[in-house]
Protein backbone atom coordinates (compact mmCIF):
# COMPACT_ATOMS: atom_id res chain seq x y z
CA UNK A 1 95.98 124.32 119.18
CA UNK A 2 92.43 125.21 119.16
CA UNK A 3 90.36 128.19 118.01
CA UNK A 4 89.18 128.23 121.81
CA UNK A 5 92.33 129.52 122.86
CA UNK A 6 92.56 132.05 119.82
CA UNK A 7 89.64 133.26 121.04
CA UNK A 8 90.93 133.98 124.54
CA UNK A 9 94.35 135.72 122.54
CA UNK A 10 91.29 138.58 121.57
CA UNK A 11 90.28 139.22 125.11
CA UNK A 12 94.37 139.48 126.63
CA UNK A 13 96.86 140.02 124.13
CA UNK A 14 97.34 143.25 122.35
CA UNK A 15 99.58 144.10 119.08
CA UNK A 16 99.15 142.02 116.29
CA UNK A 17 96.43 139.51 116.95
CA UNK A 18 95.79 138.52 113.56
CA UNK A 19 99.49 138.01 112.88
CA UNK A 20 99.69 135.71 116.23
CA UNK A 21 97.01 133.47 115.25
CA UNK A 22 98.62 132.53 111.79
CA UNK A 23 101.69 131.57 113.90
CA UNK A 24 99.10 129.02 116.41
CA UNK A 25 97.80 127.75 112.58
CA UNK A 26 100.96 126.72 111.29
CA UNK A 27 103.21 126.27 114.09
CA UNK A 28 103.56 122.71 116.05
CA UNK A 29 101.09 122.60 118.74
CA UNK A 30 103.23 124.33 121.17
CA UNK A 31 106.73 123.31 120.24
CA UNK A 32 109.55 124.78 118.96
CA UNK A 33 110.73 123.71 115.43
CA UNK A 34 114.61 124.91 115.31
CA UNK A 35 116.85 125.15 112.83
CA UNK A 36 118.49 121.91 111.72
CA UNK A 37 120.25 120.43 108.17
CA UNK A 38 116.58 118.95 107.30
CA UNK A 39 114.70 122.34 107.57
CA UNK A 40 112.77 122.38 103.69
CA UNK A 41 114.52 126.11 102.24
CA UNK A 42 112.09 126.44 100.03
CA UNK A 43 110.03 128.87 101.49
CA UNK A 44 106.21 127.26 100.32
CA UNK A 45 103.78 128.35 98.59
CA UNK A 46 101.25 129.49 101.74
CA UNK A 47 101.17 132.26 104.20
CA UNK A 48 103.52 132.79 106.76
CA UNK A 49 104.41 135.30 109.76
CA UNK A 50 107.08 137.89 108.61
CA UNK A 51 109.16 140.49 110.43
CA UNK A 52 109.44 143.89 109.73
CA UNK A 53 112.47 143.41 108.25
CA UNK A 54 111.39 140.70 105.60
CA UNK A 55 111.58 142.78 102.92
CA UNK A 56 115.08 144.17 104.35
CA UNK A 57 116.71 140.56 104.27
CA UNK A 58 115.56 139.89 100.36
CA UNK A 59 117.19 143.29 99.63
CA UNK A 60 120.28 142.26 101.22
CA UNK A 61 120.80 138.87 99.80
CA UNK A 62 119.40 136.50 102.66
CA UNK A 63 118.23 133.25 101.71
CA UNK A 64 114.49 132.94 103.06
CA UNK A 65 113.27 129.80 104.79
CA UNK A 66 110.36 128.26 106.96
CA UNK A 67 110.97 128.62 110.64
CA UNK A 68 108.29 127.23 113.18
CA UNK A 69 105.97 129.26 110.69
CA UNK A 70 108.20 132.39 110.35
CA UNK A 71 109.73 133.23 106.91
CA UNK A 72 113.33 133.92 107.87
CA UNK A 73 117.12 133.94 106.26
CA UNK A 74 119.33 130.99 107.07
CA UNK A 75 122.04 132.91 105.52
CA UNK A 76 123.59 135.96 103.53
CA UNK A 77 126.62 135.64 102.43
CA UNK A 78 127.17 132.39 103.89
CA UNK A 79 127.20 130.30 107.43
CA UNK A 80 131.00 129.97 107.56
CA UNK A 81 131.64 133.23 107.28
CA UNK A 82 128.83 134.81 108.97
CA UNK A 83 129.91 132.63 112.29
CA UNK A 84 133.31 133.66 111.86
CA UNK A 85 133.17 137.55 111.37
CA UNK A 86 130.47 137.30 114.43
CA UNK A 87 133.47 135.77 116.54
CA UNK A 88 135.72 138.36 115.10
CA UNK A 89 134.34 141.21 114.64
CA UNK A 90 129.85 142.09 114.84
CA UNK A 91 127.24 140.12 113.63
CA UNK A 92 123.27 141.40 113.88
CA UNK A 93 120.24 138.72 113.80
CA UNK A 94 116.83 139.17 113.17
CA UNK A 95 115.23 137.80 116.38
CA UNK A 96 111.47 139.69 116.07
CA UNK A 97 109.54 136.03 115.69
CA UNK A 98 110.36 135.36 119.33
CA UNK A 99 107.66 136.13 122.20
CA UNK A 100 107.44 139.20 124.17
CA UNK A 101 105.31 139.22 127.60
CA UNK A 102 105.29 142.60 129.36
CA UNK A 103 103.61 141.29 132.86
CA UNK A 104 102.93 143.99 135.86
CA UNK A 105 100.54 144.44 138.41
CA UNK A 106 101.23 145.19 142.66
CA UNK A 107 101.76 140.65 142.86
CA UNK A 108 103.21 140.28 139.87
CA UNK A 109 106.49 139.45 141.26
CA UNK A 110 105.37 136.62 143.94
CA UNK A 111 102.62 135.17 141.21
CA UNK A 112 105.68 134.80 138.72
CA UNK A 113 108.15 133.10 140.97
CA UNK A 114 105.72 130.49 141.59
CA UNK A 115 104.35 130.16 138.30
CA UNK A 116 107.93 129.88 136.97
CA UNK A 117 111.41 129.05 138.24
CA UNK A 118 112.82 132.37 138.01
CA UNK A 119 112.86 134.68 141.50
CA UNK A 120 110.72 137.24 140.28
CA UNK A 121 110.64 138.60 143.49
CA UNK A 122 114.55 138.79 144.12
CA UNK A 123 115.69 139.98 141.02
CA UNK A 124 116.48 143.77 141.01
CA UNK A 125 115.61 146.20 138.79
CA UNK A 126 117.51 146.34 135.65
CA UNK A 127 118.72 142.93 135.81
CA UNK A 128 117.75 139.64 133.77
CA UNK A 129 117.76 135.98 134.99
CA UNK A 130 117.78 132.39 132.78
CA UNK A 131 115.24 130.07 133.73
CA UNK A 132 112.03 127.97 132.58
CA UNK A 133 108.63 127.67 132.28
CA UNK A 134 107.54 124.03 134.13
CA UNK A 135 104.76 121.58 134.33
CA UNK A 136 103.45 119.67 136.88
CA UNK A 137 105.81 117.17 136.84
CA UNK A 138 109.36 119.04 136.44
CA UNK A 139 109.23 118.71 132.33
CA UNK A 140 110.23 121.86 130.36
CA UNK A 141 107.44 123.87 128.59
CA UNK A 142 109.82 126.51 127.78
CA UNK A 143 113.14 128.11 128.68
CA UNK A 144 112.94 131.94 128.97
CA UNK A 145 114.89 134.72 130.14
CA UNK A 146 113.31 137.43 132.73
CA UNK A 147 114.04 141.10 132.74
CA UNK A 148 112.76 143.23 135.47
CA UNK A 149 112.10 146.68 134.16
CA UNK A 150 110.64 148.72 137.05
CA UNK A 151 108.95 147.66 140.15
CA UNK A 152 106.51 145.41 139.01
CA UNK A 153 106.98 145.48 135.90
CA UNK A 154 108.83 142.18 134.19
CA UNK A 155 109.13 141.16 130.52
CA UNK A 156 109.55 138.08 129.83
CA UNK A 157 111.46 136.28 126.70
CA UNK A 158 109.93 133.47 125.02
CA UNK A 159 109.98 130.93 122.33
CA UNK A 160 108.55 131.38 118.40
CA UNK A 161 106.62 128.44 118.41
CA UNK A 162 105.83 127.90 122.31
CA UNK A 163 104.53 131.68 122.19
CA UNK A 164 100.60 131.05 122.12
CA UNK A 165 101.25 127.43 125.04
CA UNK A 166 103.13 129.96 127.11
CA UNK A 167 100.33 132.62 127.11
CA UNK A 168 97.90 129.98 127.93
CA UNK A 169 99.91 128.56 131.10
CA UNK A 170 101.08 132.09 132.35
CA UNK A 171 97.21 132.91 132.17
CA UNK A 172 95.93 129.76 134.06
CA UNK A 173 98.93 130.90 136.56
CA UNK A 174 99.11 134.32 136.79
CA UNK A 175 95.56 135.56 139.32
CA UNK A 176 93.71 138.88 139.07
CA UNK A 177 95.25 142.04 139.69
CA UNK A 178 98.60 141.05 137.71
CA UNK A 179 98.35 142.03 133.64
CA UNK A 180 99.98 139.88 130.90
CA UNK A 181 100.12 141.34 127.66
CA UNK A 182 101.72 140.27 124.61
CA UNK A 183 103.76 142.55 122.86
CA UNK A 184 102.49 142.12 119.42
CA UNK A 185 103.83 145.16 117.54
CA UNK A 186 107.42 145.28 119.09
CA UNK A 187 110.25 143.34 117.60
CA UNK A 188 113.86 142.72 118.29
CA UNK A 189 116.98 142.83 116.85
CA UNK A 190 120.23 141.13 118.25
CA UNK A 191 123.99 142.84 117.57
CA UNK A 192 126.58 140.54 118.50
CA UNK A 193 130.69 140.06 118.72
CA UNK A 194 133.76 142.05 120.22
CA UNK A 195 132.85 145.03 118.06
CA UNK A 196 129.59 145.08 119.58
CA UNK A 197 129.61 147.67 122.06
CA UNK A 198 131.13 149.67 119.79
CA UNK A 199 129.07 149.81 117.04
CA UNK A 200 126.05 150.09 119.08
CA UNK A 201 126.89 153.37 121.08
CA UNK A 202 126.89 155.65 118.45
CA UNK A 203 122.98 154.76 118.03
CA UNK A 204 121.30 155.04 121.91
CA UNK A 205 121.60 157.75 124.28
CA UNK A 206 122.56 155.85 127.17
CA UNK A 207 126.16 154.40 128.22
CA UNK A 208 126.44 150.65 127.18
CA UNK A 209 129.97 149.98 128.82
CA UNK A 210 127.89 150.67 132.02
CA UNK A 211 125.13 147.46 131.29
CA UNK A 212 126.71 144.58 132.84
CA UNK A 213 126.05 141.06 131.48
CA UNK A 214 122.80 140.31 132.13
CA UNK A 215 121.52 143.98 132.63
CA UNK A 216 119.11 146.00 130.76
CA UNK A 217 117.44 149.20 131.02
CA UNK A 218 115.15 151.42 128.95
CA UNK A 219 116.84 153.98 126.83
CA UNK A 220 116.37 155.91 123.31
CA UNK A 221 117.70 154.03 120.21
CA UNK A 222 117.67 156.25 116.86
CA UNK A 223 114.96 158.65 118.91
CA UNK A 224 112.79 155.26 119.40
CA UNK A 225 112.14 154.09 123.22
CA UNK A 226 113.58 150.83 123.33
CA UNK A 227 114.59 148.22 125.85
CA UNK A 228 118.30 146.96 125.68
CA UNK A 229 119.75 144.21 127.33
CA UNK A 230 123.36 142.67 127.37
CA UNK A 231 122.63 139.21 126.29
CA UNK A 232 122.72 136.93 123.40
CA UNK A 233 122.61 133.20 122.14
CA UNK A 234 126.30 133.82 120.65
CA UNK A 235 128.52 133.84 123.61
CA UNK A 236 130.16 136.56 122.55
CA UNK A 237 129.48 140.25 124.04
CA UNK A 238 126.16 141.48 122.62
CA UNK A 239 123.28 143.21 123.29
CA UNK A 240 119.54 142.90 122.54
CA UNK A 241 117.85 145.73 121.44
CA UNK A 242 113.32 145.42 122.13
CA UNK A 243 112.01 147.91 120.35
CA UNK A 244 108.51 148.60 117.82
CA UNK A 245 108.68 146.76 114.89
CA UNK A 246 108.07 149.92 112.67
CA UNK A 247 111.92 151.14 113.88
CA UNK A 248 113.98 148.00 112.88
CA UNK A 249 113.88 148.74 109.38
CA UNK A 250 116.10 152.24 110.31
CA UNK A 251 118.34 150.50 112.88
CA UNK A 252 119.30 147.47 111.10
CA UNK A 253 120.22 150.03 108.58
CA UNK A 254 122.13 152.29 110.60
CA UNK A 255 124.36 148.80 111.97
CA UNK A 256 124.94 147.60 109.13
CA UNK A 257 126.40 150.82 107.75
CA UNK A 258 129.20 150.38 110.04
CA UNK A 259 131.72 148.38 107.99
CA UNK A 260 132.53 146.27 110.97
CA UNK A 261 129.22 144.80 110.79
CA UNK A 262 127.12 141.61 108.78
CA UNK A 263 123.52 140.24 108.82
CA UNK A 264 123.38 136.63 109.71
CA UNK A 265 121.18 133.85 109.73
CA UNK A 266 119.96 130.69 111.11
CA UNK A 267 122.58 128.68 110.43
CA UNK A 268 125.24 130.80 111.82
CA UNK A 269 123.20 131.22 115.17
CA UNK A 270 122.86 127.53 115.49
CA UNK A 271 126.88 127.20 115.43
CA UNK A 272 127.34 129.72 117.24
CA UNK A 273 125.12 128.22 120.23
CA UNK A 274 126.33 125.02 119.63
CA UNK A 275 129.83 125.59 120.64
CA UNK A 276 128.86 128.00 123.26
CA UNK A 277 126.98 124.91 124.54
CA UNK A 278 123.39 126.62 124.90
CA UNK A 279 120.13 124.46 124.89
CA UNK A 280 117.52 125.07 121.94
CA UNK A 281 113.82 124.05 122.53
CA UNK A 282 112.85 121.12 120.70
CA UNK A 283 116.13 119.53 120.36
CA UNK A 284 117.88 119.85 123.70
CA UNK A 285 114.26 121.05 125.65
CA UNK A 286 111.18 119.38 125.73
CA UNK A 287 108.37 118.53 128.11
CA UNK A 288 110.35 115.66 127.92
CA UNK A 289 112.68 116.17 130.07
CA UNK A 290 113.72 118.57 132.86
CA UNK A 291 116.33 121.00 133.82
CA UNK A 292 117.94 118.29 136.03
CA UNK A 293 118.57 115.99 133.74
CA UNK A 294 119.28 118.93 131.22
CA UNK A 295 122.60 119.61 133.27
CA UNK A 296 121.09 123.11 133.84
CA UNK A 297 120.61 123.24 138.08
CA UNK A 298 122.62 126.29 138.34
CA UNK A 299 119.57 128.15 137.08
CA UNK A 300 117.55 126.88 139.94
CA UNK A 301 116.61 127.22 143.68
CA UNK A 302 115.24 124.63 144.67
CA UNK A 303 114.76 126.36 147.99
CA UNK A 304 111.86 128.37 146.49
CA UNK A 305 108.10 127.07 145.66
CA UNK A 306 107.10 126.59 141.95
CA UNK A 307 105.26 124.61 139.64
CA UNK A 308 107.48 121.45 139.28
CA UNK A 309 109.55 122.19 142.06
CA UNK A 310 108.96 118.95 143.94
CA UNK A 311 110.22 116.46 140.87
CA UNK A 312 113.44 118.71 140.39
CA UNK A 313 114.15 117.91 144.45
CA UNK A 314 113.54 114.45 143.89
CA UNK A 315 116.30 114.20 141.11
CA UNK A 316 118.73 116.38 142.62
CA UNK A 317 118.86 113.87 145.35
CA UNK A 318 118.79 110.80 143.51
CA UNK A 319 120.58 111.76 140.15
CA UNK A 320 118.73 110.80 136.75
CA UNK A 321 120.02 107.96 134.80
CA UNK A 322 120.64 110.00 131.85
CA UNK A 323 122.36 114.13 131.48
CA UNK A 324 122.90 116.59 128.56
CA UNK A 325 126.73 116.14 127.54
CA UNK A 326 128.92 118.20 124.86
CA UNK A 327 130.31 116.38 121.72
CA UNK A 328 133.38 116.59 119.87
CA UNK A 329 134.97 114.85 117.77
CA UNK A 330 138.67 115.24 115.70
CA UNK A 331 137.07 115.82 111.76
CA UNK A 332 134.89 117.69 110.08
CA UNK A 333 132.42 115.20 108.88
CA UNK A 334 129.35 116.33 111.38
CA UNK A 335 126.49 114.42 113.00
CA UNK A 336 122.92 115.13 113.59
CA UNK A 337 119.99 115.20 116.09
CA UNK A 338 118.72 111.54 115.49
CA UNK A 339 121.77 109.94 115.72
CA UNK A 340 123.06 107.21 117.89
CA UNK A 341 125.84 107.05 120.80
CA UNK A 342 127.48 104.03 121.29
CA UNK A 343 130.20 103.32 124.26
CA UNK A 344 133.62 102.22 123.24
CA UNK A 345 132.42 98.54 123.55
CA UNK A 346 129.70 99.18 121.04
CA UNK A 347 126.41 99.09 123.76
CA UNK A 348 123.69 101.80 123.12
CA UNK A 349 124.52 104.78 125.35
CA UNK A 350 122.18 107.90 124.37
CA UNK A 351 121.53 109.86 121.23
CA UNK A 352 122.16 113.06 119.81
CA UNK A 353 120.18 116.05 120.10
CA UNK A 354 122.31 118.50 117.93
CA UNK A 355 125.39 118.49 115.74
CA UNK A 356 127.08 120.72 113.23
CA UNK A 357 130.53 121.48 112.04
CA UNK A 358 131.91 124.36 114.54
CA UNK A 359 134.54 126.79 112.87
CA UNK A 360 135.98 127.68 115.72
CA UNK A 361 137.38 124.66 116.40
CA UNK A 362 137.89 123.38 113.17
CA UNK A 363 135.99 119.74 114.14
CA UNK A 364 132.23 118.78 114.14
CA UNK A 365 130.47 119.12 117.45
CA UNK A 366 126.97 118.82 119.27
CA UNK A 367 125.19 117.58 122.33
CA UNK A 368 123.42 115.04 123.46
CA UNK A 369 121.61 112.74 126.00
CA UNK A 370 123.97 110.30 127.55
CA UNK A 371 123.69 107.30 130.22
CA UNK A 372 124.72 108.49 133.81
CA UNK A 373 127.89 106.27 133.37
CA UNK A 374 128.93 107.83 130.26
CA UNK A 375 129.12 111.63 131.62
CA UNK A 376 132.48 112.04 132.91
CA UNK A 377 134.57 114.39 130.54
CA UNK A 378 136.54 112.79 128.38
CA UNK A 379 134.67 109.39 128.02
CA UNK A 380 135.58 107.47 124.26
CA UNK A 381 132.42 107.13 122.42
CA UNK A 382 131.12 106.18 118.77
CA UNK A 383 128.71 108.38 117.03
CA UNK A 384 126.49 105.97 114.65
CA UNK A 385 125.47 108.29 111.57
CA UNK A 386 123.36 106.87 108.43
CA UNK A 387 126.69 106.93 106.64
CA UNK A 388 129.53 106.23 108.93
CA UNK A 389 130.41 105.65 112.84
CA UNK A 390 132.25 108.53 114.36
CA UNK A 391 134.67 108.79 117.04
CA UNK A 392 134.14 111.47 119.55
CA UNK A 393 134.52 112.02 123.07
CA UNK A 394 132.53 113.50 126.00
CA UNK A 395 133.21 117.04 126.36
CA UNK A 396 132.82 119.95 129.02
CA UNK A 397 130.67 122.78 127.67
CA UNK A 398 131.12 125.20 126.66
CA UNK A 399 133.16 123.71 123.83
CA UNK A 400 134.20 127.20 122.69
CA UNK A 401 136.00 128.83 125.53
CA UNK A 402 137.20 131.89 123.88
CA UNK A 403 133.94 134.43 123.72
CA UNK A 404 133.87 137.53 125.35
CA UNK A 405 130.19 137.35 126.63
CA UNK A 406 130.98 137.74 130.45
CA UNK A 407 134.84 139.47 130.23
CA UNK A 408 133.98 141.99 127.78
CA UNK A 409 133.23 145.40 129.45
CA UNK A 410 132.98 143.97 132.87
């Protein structure tokens, strides 16, 4: 990243600047660094971006670590049980280091459905769409989720560490007459499991059971105007609540008063996404590869006009020689991004892109990148870690079945 394009972050972004360019200083040139077993938690001895609720997670016990330049906690009381009571009961997450774009103008909705693959232009108010940020040749610069808030008026979801590369491509993309602004000062918090809904309500003044999955709408939270949506990276029912970052402090207070309720971490949110089966940039996402081969062409229309568009009808036609698959094996000893899978025979097949032990199913699990011929569900395979060689099979995500993300409410 170059001071160049910090320089163009004065001139279109408003909030806090100053905080944004420490995160284009220390972050990865554009990519995402997630979570994984190799992540140093020993938070260094330089500057890094912090929440508003930093000082909130030391008070409450959360271990503090680096996170694509973020200081965040990988855990409270621990990832077992932090996964767990977020299946079973409500679980919040500090999610403030991820982007925020607030985009409107009279075009914005036709310049963002061809600068990205989401329909701007056919999604309705107060509903949210999945989708990703392309380049020229189908590879992903970033997955992102879409809300449109009013007539043309979208905010868009992105990234920690592809924040300041998506800025830069939505500008190139995005003509005059539609504004993108980068909401600097807001931050977001993420309440998740069955209780959710329930814990929530007593906080906002509008009626949750009425925000289907995928919905959001503006509405007061603790006397703060705030954007909720009914999403989450769990796959359980939850909600995500966009507010200023001065008000997070009070609300994660206020949630976690309910006895119901626990702060989480990383680590918990990266087993909980792993056996939901969801994609994380940088291990399952890169410019590497595209949504095609990603397994992911239910989030596209390949009908519509966008940047990439062409390479993505080229593949759906003549299928790529290698997909995104689920893992699973029958024991707890897990496997990593790095690692090698072998076909029953012992021939080099793909490689892993994430693995962890899941607790809800008792057995370590993951994804990863497989040869066309070793897709099918089911399919024996060998899982070559620095220590041992694993048995596993090929398996239909989600792996988890059981969340309430979708049923709950609806």
């Amino acid at each position: 990243m170059t001071y160049p394009m910090i320089s163009r972050l004065y001139k279109t972004a408003t909030g806090s600047v100053v905080s944004f360019e420490r995160s284009l200083e220390i972050g990865r040139a554009g990519r995402y660094a997630p979570y994984s077993p190799k992540m140093d938690t020993r938070v260094q001895h330089r500057h890094m971006n912090t929440t508003p609720l930093n000082e909130w997670h030391r008070q409450h016990g959360g271990r503090l670590v680096d996170f694509a330049g973020w200081e965040l906690p990988v855990q409270y009381e621990g990832i077992l049980a932090e996964h767990t009571h977020c299946r079973e009961a409500c679980a919040i997450f500090d999610t403030s280091h991820m982007g925020q774009f607030l985009i409107t103008g009279p075009n914005a909705a036709e310049q963002l459905a061809a600068a990205i693959t989401q329909d701007a232009s056919g999604l309705g108010v107060g509903r949210g769409t999945y989708g990703f940020i392309l380049n020229d040749g189908g590879g992903i610069i970033d997955d992102t989720i879409l809300f449109c808030l009013g007539e043309a008026e979208f905010l868009l979801i992105v990234n920690a560490g592809t924040t300041a590369g998506d800025l830069a491509v939505l500008e190139d993309r995005l003509n005059n007459g539609t504004n993108l602004r980068y909401l600097g000062d807001w931050s977001k918090l993420d309440v998740q499991g069955p209780e959710a809904c329930e814990v929530l309500s007593p906080l906002v003044d509008g009626d949750l059971t009425a925000l289907k999955y995928f919905g959001v709408t503006r509405m007061k939270v603790q006397d703060t105007e705030a954007v909720v949506a009914r999403t989450g990276y769990t796959g359980e029912l939850g909600f995500e609540v966009f507010l200023p970052g001065k008000a997070l402090p009070d609300l994660a207070d206020a949630v976690v008063a309910d006895e119901r309720v626990k702060p989480a971490g990383l680590g918990a949110r990266d087993s909980l996404r792993l056996e939901i089966g969801y994609p994380l940039y940088g291990h399952e996402l890169s410019t590497e590869v595209t949504p095609v081969e990603a397994g992911m062409e239910v989030f596209l229309d390949l009908q519509r006009d966008f940047v990439g568009v062409e390479t993505l009808r080229k593949q759906a036609e003549d299928p790529t020689p290698r997909t995104l698959v689920g893992l699973l094996t029958e024991q707890r000893r897990r496997f990593a991004e790095g690692d090698t899978i072998l076909a029953a025979d012992g021939e080099e097949v793909g490689q892993v892109t994430s693995g962890t032990f899941a607790p809800s199913l008792g057995v370590a699990a993951g994804m990863g990148y497989v040869d066309r011929e070793a897709t099918a569900t089911g399919t024996p395979v060998i899982i070559r870690t620095a220590r041992a060689e694993l048995p596993a099979t090929v398996a239909e995500r989600p792996l988890y079945k059981d969340g309430t993300a979708r049923s709950k409410l609806t």
